[in-house]
PDB file of N, CA and C in Angstrom:
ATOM      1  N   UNK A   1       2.776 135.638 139.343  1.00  0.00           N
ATOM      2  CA  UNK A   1       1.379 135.378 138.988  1.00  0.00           C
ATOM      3  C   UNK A   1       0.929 134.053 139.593  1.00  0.00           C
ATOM      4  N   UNK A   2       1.666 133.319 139.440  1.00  0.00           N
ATOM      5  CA  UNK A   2       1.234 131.902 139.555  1.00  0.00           C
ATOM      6  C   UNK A   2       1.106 131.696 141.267  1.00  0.00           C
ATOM      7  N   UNK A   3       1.996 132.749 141.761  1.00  0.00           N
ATOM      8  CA  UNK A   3       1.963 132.469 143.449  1.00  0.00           C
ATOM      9  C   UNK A   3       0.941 132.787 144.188  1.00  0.00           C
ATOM     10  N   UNK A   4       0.089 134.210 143.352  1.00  0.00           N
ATOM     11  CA  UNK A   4      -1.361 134.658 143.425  1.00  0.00           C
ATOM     12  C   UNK A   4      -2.191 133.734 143.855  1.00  0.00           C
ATOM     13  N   UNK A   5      -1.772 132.826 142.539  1.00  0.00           N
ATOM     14  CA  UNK A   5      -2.928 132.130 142.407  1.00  0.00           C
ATOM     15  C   UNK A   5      -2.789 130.779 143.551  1.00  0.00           C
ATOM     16  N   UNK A   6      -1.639 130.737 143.772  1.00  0.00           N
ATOM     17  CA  UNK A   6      -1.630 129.986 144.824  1.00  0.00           C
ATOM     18  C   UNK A   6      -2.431 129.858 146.207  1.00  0.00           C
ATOM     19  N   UNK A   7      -1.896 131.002 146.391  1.00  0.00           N
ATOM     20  CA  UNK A   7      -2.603 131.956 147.565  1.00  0.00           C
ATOM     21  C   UNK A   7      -3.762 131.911 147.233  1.00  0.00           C
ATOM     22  N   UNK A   8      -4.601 132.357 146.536  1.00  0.00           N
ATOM     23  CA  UNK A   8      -5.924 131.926 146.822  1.00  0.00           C
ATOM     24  C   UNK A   8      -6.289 130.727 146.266  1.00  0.00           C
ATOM     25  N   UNK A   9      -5.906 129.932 146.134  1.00  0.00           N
ATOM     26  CA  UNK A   9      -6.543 128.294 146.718  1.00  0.00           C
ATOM     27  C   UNK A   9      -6.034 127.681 148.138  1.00  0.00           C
ATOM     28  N   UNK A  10      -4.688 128.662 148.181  1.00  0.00           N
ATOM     29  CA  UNK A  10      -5.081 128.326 149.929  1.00  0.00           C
ATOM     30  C   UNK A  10      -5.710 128.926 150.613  1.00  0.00           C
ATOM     31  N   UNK A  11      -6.259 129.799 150.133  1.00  0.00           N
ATOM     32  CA  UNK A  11      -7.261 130.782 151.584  1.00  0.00           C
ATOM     33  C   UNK A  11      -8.913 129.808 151.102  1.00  0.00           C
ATOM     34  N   UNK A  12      -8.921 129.512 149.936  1.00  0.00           N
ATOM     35  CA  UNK A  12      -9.952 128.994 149.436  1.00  0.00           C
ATOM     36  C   UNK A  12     -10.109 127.057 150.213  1.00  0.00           C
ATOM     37  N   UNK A  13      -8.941 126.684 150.124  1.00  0.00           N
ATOM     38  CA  UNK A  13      -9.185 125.451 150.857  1.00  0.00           C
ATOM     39  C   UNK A  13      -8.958 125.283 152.326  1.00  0.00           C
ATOM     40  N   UNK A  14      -8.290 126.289 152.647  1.00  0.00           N
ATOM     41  CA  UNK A  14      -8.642 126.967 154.528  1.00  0.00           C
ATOM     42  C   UNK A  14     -10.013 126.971 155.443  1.00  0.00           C
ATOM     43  N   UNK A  15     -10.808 127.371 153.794  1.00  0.00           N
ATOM     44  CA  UNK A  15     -12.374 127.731 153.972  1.00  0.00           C
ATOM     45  C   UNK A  15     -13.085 126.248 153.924  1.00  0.00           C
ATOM     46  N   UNK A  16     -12.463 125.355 153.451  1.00  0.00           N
ATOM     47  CA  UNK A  16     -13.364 124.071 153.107  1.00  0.00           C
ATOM     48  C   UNK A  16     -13.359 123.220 154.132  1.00  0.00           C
ATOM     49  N   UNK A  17     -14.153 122.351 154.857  1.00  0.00           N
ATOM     50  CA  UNK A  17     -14.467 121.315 155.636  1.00  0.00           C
ATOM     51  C   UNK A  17     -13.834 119.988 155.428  1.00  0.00           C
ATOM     52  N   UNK A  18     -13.664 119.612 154.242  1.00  0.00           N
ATOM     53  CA  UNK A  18     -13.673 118.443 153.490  1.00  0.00           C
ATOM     54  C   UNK A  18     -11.844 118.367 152.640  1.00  0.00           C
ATOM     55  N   UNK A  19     -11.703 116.602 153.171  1.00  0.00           N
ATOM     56  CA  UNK A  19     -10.277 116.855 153.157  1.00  0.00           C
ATOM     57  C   UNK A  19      -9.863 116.266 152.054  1.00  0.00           C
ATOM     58  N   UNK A  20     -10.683 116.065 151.134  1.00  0.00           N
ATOM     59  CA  UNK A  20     -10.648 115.731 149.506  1.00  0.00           C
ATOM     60  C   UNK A  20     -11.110 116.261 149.169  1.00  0.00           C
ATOM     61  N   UNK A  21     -11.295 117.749 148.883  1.00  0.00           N
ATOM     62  CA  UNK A  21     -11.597 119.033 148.272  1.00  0.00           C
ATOM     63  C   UNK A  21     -10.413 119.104 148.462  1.00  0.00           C
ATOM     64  N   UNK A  22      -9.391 119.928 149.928  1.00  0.00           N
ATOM     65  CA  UNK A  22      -8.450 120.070 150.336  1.00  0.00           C
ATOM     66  C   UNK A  22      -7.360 119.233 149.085  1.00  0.00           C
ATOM     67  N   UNK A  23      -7.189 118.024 149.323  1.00  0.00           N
ATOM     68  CA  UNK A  23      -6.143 117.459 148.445  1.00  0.00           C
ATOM     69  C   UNK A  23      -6.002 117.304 146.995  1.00  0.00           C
ATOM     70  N   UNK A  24      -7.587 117.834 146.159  1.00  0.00           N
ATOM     71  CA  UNK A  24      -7.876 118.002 144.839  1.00  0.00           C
ATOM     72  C   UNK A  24      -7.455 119.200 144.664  1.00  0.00           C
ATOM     73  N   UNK A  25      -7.506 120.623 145.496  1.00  0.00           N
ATOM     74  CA  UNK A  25      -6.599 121.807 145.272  1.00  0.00           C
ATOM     75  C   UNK A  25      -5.396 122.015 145.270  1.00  0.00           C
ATOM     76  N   UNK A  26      -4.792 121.048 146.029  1.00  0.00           N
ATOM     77  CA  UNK A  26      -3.701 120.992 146.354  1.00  0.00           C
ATOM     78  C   UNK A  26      -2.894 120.119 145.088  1.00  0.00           C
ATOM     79  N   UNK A  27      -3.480 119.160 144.314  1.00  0.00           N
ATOM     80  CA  UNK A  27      -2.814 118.747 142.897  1.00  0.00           C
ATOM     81  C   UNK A  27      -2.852 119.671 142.519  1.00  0.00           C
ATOM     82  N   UNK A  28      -3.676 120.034 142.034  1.00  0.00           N
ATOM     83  CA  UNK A  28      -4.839 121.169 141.187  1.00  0.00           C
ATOM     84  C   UNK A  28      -3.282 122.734 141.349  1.00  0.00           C
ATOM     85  N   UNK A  29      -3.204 122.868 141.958  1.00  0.00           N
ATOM     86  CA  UNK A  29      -2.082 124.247 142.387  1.00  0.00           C
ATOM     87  C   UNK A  29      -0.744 123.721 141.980  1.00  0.00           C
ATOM     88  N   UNK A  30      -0.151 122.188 142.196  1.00  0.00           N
ATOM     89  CA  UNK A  30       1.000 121.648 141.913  1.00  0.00           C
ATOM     90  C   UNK A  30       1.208 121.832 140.270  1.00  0.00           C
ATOM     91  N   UNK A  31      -0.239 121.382 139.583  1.00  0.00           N
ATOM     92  CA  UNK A  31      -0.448 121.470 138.625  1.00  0.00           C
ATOM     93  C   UNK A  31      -0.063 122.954 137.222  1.00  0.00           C
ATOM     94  N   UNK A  32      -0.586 123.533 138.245  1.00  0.00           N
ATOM     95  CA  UNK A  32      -0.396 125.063 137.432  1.00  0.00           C
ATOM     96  C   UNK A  32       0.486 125.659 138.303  1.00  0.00           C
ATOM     97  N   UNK A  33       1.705 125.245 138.768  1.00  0.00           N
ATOM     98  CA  UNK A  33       2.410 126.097 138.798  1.00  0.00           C
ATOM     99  C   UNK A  33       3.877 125.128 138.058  1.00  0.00           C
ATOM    100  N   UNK A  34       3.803 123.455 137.811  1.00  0.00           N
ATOM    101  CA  UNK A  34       4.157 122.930 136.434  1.00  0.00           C
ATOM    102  C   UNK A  34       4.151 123.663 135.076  1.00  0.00           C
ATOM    103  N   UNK A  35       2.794 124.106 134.946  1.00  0.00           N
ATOM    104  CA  UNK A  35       2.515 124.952 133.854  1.00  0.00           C
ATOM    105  C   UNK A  35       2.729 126.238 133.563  1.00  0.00           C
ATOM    106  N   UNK A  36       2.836 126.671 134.813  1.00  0.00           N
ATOM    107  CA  UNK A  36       3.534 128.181 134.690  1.00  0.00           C
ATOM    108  C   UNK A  36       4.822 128.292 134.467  1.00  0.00           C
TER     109      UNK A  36
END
């Protein structure tokens, strides 16, 4: 489940311009998969 969700915040920050969006998803995913 949690790898799902991985996967789409990387296809989701693939899509983004901005490289602190990029590194706020990238806690943000470290985060919940801690929690998973």
């Amino acid at each position: 489940m949690a790898v799902m969700v991985l996967f789409a915040f990387i296809q989701w920050v693939s899509s983004s311009p901005h490289f602190s969006v990029l590194v706020f998803n990238l806690r943000t995913a470290r985060n919940i998969i801690k929690l998973s």
